[in-house]
PDB file of N, CA and C in Angstrom:
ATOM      1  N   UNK A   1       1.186  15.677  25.959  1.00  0.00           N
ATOM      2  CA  UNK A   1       0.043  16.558  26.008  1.00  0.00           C
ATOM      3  C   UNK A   1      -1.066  15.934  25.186  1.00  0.00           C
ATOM      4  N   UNK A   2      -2.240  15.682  25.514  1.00  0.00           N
ATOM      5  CA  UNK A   2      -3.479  15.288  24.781  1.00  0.00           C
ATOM      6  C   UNK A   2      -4.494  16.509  25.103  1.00  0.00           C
ATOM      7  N   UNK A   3      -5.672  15.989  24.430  1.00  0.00           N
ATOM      8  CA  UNK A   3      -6.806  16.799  24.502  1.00  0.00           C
ATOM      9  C   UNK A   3      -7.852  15.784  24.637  1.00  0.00           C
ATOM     10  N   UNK A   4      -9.296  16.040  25.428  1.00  0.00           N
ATOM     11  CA  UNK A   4      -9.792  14.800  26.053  1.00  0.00           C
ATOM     12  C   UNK A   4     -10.166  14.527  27.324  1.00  0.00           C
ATOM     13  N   UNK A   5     -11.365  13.571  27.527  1.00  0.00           N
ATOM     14  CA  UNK A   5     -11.582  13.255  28.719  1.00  0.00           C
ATOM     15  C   UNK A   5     -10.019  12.169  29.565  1.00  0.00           C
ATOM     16  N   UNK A   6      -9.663  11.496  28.761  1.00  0.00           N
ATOM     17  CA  UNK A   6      -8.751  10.625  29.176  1.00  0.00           C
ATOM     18  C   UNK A   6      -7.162  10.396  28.404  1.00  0.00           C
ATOM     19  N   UNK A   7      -6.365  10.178  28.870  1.00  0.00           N
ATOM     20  CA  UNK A   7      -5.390   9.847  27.983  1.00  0.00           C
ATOM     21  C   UNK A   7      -6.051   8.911  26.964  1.00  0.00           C
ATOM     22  N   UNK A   8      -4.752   8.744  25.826  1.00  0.00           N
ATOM     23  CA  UNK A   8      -5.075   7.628  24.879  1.00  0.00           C
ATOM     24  C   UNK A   8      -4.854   6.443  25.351  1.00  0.00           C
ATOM     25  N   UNK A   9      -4.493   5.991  26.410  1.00  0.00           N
ATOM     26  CA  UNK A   9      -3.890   4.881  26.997  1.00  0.00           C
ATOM     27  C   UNK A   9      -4.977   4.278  27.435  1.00  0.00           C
ATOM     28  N   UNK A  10      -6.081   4.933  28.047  1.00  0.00           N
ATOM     29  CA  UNK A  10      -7.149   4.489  28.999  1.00  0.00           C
ATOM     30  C   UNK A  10      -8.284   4.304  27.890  1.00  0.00           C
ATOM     31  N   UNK A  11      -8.105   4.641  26.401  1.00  0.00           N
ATOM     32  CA  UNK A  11      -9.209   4.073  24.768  1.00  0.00           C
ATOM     33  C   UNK A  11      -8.702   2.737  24.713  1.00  0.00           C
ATOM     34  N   UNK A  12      -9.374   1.603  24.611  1.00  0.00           N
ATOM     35  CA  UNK A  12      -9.709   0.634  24.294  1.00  0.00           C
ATOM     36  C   UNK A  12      -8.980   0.184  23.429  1.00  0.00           C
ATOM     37  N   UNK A  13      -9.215   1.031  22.442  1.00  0.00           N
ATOM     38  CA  UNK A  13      -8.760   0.726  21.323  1.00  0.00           C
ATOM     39  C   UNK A  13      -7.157   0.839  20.629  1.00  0.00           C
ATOM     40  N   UNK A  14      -6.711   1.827  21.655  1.00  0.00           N
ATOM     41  CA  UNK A  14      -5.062   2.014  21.672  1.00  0.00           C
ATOM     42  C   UNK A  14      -4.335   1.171  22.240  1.00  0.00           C
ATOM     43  N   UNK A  15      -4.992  -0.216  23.057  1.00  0.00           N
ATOM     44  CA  UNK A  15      -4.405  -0.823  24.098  1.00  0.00           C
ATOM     45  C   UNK A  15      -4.353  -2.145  23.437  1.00  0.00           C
ATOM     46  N   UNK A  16      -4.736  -2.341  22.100  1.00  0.00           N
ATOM     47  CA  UNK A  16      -4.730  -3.828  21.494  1.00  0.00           C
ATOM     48  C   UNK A  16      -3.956  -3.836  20.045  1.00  0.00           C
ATOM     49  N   UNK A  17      -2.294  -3.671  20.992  1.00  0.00           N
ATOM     50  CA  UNK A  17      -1.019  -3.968  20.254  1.00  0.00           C
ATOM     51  C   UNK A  17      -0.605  -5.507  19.866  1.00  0.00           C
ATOM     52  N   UNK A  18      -0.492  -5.356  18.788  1.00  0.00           N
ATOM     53  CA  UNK A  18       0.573  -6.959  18.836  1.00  0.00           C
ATOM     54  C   UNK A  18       1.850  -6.387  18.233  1.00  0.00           C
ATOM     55  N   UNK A  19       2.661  -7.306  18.638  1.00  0.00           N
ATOM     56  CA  UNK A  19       4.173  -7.257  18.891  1.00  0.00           C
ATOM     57  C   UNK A  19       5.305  -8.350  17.868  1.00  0.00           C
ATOM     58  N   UNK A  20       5.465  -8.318  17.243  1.00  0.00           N
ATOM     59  CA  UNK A  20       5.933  -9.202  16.402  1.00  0.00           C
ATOM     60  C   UNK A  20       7.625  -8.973  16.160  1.00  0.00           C
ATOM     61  N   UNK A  21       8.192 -10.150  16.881  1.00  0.00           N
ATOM     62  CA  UNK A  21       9.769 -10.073  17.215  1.00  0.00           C
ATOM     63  C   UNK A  21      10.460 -11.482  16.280  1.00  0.00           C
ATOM     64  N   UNK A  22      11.185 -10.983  16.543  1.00  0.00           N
ATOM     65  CA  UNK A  22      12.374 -12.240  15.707  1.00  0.00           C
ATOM     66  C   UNK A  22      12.152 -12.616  14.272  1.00  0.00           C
ATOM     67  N   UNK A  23      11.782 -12.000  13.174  1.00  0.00           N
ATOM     68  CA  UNK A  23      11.615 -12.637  12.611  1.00  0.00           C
ATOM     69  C   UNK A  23      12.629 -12.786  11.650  1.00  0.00           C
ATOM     70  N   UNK A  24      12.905 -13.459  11.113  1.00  0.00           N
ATOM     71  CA  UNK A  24      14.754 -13.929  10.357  1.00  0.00           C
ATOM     72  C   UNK A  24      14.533 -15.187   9.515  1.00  0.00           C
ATOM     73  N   UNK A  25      14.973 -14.709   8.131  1.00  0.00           N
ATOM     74  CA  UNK A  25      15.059 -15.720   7.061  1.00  0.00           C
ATOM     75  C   UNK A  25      16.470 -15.916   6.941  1.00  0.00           C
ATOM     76  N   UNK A  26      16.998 -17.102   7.356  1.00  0.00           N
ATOM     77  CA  UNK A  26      17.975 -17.615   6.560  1.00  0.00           C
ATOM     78  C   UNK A  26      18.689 -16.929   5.573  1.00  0.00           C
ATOM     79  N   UNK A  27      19.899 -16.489   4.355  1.00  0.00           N
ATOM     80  CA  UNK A  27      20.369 -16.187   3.591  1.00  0.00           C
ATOM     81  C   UNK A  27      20.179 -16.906   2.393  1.00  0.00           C
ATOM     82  N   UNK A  28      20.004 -18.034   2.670  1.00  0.00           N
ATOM     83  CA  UNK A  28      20.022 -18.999   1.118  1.00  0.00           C
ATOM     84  C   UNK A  28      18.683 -19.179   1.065  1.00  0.00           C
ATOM     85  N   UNK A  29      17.946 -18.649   2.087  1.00  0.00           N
ATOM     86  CA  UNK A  29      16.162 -18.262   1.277  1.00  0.00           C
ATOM     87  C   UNK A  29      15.535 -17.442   1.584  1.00  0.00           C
ATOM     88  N   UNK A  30      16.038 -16.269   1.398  1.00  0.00           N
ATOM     89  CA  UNK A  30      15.834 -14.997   1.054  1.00  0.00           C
ATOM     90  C   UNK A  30      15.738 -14.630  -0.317  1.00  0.00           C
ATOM     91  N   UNK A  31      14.392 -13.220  -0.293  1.00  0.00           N
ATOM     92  CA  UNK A  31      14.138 -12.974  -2.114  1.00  0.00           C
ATOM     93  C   UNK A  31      13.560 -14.072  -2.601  1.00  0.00           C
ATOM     94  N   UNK A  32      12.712 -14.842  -1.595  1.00  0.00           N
ATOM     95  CA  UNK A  32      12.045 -15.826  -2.000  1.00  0.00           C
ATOM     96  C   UNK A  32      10.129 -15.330  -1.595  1.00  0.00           C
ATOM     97  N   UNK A  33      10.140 -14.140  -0.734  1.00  0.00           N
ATOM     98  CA  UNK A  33       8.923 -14.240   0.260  1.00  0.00           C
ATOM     99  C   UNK A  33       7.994 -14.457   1.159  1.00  0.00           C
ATOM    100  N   UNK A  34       9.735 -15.258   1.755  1.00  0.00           N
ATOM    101  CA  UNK A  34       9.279 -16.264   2.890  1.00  0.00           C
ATOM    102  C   UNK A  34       9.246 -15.052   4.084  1.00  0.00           C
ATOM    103  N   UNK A  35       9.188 -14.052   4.169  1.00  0.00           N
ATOM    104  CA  UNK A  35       9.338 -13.031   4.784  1.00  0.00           C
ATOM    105  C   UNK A  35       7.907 -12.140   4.577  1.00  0.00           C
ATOM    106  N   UNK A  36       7.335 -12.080   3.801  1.00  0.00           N
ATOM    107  CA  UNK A  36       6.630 -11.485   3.743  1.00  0.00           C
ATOM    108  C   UNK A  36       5.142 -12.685   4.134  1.00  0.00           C
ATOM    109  N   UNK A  37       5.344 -13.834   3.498  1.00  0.00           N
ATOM    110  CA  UNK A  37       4.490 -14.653   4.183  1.00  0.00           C
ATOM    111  C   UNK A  37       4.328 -15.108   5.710  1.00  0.00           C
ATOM    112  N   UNK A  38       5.364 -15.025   6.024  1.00  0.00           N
ATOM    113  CA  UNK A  38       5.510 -14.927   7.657  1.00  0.00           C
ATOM    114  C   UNK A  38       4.553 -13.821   8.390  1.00  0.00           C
ATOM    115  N   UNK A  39       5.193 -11.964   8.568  1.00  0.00           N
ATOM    116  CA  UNK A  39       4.263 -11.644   8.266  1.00  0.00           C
ATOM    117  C   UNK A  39       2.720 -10.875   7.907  1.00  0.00           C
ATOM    118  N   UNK A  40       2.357 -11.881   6.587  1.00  0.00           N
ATOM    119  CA  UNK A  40       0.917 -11.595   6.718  1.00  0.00           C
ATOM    120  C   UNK A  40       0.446 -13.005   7.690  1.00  0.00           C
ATOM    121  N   UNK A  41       0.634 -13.876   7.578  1.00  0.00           N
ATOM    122  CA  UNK A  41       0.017 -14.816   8.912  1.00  0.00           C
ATOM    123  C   UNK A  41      -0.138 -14.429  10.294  1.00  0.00           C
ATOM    124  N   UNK A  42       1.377 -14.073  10.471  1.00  0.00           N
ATOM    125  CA  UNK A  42       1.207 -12.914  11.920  1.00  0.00           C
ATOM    126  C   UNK A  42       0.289 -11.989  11.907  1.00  0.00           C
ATOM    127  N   UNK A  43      -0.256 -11.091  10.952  1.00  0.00           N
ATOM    128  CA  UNK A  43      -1.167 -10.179  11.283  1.00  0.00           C
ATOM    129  C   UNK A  43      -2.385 -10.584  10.788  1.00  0.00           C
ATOM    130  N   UNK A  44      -2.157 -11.814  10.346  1.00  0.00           N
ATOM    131  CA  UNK A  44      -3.710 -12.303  10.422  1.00  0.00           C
ATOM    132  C   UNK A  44      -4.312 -12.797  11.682  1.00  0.00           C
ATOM    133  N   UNK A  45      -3.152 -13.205  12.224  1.00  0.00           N
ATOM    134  CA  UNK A  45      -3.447 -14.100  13.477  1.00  0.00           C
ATOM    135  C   UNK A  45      -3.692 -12.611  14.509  1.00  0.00           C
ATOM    136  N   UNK A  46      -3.034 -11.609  14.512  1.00  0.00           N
ATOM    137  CA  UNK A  46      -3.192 -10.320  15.285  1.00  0.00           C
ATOM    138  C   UNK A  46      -4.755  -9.637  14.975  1.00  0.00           C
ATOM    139  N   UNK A  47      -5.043 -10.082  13.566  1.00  0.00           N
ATOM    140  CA  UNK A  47      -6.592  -9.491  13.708  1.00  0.00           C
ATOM    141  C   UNK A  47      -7.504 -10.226  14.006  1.00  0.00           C
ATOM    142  N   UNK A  48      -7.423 -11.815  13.792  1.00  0.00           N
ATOM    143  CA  UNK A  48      -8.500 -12.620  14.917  1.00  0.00           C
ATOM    144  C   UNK A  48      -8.414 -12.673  16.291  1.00  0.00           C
ATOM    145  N   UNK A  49      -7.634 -12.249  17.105  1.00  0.00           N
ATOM    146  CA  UNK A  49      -7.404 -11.604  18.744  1.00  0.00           C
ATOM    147  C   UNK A  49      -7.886 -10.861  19.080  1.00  0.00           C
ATOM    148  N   UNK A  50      -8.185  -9.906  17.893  1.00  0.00           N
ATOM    149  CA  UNK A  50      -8.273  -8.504  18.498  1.00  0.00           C
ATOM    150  C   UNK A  50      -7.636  -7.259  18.187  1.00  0.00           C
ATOM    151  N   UNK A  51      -6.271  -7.774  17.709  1.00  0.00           N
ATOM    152  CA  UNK A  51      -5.520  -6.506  17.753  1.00  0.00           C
ATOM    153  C   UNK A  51      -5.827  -5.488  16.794  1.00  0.00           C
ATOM    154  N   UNK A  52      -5.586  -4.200  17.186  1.00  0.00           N
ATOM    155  CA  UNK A  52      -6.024  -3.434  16.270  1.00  0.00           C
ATOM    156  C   UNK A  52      -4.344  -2.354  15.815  1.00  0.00           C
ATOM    157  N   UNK A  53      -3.388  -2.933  15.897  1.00  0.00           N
ATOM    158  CA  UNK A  53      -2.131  -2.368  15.413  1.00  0.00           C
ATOM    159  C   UNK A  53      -1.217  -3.653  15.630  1.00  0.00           C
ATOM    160  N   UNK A  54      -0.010  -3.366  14.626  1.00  0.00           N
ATOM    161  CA  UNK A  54       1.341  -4.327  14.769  1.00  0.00           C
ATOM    162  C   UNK A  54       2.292  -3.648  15.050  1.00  0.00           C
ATOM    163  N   UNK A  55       2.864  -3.807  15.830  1.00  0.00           N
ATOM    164  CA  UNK A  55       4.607  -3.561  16.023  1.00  0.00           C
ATOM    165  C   UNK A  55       5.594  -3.815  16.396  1.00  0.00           C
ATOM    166  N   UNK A  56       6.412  -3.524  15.038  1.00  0.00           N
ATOM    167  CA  UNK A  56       7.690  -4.260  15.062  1.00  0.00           C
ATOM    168  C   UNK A  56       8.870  -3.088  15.529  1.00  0.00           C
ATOM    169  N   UNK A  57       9.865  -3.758  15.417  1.00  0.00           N
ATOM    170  CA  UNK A  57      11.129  -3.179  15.414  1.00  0.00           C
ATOM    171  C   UNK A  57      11.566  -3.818  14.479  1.00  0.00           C
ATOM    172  N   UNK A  58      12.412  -3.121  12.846  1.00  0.00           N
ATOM    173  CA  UNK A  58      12.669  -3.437  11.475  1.00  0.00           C
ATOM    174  C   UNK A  58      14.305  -3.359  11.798  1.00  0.00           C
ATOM    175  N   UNK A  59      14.775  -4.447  11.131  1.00  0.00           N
ATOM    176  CA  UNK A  59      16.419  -4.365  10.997  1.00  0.00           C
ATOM    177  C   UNK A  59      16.151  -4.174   9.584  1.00  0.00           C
ATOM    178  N   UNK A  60      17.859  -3.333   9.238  1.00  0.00           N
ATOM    179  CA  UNK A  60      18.346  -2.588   8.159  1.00  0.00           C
ATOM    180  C   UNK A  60      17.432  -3.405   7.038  1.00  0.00           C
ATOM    181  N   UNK A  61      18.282  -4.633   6.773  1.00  0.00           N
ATOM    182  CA  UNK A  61      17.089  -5.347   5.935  1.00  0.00           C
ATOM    183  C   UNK A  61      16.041  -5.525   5.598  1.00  0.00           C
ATOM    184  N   UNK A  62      15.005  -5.729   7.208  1.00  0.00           N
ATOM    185  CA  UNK A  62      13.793  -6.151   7.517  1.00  0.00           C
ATOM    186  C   UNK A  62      13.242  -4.914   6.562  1.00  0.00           C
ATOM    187  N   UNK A  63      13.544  -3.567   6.873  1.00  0.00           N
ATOM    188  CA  UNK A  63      12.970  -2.217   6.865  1.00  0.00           C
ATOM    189  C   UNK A  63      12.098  -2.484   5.337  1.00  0.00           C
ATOM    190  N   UNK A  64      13.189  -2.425   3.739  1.00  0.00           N
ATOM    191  CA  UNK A  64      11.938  -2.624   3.112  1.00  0.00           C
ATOM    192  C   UNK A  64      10.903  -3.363   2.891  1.00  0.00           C
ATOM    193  N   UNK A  65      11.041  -4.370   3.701  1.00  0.00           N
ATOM    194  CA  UNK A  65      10.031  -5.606   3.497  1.00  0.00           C
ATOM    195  C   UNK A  65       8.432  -4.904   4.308  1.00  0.00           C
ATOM    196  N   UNK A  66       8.846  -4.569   5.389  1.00  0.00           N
ATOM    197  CA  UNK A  66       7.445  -4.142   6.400  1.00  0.00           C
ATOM    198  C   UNK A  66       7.352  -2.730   5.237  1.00  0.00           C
ATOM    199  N   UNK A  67       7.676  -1.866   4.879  1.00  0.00           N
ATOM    200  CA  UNK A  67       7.192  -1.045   3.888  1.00  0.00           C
ATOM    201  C   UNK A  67       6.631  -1.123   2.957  1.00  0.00           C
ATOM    202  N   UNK A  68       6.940  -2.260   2.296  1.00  0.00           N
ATOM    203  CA  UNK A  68       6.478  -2.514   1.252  1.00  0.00           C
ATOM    204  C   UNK A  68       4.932  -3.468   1.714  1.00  0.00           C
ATOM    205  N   UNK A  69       4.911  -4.199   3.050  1.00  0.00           N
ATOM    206  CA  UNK A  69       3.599  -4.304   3.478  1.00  0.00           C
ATOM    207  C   UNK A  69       2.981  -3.072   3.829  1.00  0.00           C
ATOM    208  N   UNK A  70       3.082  -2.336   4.107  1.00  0.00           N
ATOM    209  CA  UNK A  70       2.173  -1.335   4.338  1.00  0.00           C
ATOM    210  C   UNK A  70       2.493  -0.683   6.136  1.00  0.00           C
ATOM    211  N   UNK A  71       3.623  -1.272   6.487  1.00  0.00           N
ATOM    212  CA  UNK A  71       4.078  -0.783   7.751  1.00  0.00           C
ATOM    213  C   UNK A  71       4.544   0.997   7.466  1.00  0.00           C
ATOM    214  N   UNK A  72       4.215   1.921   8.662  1.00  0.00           N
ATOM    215  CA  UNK A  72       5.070   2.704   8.489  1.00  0.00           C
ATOM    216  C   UNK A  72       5.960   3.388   9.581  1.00  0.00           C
ATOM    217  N   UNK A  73       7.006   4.395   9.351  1.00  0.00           N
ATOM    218  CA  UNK A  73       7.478   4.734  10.110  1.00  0.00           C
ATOM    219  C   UNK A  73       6.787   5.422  11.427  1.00  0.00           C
ATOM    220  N   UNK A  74       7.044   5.243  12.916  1.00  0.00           N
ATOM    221  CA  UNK A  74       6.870   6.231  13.714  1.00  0.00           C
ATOM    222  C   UNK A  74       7.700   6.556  14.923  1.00  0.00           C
ATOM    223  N   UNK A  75       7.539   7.667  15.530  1.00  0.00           N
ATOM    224  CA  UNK A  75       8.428   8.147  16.034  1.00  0.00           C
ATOM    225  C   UNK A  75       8.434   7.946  17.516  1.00  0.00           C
ATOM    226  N   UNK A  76       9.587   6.589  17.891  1.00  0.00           N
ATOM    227  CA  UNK A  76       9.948   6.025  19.351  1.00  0.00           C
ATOM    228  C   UNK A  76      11.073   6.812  19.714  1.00  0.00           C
ATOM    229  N   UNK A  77      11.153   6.898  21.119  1.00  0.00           N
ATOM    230  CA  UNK A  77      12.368   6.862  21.664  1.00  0.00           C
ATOM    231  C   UNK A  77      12.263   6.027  22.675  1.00  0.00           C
ATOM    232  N   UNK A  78      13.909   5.951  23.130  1.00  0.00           N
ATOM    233  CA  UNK A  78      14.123   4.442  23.657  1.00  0.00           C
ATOM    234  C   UNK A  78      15.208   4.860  24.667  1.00  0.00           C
ATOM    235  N   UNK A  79      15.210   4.434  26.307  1.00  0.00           N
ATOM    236  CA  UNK A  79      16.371   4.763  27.088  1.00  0.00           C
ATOM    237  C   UNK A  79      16.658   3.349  27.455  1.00  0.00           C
ATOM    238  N   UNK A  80      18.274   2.830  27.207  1.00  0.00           N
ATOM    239  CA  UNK A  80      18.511   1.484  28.228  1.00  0.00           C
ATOM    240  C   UNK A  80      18.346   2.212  29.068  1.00  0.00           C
ATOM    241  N   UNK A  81      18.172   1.126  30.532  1.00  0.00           N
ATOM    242  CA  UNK A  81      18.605   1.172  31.572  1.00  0.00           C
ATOM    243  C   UNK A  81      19.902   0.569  32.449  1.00  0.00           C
ATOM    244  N   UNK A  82      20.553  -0.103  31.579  1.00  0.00           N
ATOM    245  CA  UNK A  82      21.599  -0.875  31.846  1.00  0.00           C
ATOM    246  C   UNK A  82      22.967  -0.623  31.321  1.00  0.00           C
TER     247      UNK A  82
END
């Protein structure tokens, strides 16, 4: 349900996602910040494109790291199809 001439889908500005997958430090260099430098490069590189949001999908681990950047929670749901 929205309110509005248009969905949010058809704003401009809702439509310039970046997507940021895989990202995985090693064990023996981890708690180093090689994770968090990773990234802010990625979303640097996401705001000279254009993008105007990031999103990830956080593993157990990943989770406090994007928090502690300033990621926050929101609320997906998800159906396989397979």
């Amino acid at each position: 349900l929205f309110t509005g001439l248009y969905p949010l889908v058809f704003n401009e500005q809702y439509r310039k996602f970046g997507y940021i997958w895989g990202v995985y430090v090693e064990p023996d260099y981890r708690n180093q910040g090689i994770a968090k430098q990773l990234t802010h490069r990625t979303t640097d590189y996401l705001k000279s494109i254009g993008c105007t949001q990031a999103l990830l999908n956080a593993s157990p681990l990943g989770k406090p790291v994007y928090t502690h950047l300033g990621f926050t929670e929101a609320n997906e749901m998800r159906l396989d199809l397979v």
